[in-house]
Protein backbone atom coordinates (compact mmCIF):
# COMPACT_ATOMS: atom_id res chain seq x y z
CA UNK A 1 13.86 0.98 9.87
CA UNK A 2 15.04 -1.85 7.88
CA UNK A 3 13.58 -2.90 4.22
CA UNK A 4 11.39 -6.45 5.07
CA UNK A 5 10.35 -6.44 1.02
CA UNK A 6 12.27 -7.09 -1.84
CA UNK A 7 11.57 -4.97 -5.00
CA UNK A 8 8.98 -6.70 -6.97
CA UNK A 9 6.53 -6.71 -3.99
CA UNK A 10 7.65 -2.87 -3.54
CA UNK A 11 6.77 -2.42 -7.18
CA UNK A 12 3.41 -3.78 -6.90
CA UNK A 13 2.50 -2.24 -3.61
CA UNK A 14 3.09 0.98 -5.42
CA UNK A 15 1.09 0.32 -8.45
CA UNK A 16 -1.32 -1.09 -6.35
CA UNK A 17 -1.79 1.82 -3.94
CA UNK A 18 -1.66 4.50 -6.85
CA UNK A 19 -4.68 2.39 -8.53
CA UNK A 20 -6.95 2.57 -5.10
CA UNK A 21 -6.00 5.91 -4.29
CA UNK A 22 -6.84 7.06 -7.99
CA UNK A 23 -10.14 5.10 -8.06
CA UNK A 24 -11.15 6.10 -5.18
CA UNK A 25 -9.88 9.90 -5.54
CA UNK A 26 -12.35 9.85 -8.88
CA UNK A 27 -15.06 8.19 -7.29
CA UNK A 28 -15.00 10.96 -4.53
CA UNK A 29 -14.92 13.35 -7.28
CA UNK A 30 -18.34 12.30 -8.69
CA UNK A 31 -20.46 11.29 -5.50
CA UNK A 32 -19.08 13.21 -3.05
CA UNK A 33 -16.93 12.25 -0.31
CA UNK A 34 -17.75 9.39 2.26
CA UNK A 35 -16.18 7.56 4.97
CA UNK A 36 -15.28 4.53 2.91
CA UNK A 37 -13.54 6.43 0.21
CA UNK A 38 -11.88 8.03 2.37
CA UNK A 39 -10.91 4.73 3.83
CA UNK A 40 -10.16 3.36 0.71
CA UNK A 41 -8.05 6.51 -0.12
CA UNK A 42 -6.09 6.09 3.03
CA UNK A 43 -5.32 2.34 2.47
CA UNK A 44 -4.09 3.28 -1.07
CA UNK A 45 -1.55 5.99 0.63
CA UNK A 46 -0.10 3.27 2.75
CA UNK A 47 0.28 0.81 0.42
CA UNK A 48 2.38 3.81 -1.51
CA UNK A 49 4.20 4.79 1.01
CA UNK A 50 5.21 0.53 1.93
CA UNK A 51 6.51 0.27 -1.16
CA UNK A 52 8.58 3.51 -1.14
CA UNK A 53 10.42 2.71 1.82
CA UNK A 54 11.01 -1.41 1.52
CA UNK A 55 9.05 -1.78 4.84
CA UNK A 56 6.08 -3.70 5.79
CA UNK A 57 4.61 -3.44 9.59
CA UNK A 58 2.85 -6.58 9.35
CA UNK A 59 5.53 -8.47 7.66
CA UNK A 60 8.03 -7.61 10.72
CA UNK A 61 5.27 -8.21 13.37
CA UNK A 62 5.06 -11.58 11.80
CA UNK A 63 8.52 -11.97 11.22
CA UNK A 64 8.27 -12.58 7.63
CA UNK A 65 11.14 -10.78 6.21
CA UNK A 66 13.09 -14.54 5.78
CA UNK A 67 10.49 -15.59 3.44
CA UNK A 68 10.85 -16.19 -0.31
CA UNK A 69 7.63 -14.64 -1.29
CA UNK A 70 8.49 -11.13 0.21
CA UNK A 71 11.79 -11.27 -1.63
């Protein structure tokens, strides 16, 4: 697998995932669990685990890795 993202958008997918995931662990905390936090939750682990590895799916389906604004 080859990194598509450069590290600024790696650091922000990570900060970005860790805020939905925690939001959305705490609001599952306090109402109970439901199918969109869990959504939510899941969404926040992949946008974690994008910017861990340097590697976007929908940046290499649409050929995107040449592009200055994933760099």
């Amino acid at each position: 697998m080859k990194q598509n993202i450069g590290t600024y958008n790696s650091m922000l997918r990570i900060t970005a995932g860790l805020t939905l995931l925690a939001y959305s662990t705490a609001k599952m905390a306090r109402e109970g669990t439901s199918w969109t936090q869990l959504g939510l939750a899941a969404a926040g682990a992949l946008k974690v685990g994008e910017g861990i590895t340097y590697y976007c799916p929908v940046a290499d389906a649409l050929h995107l890795e040449g592009a200055k604004f994933l760099k």
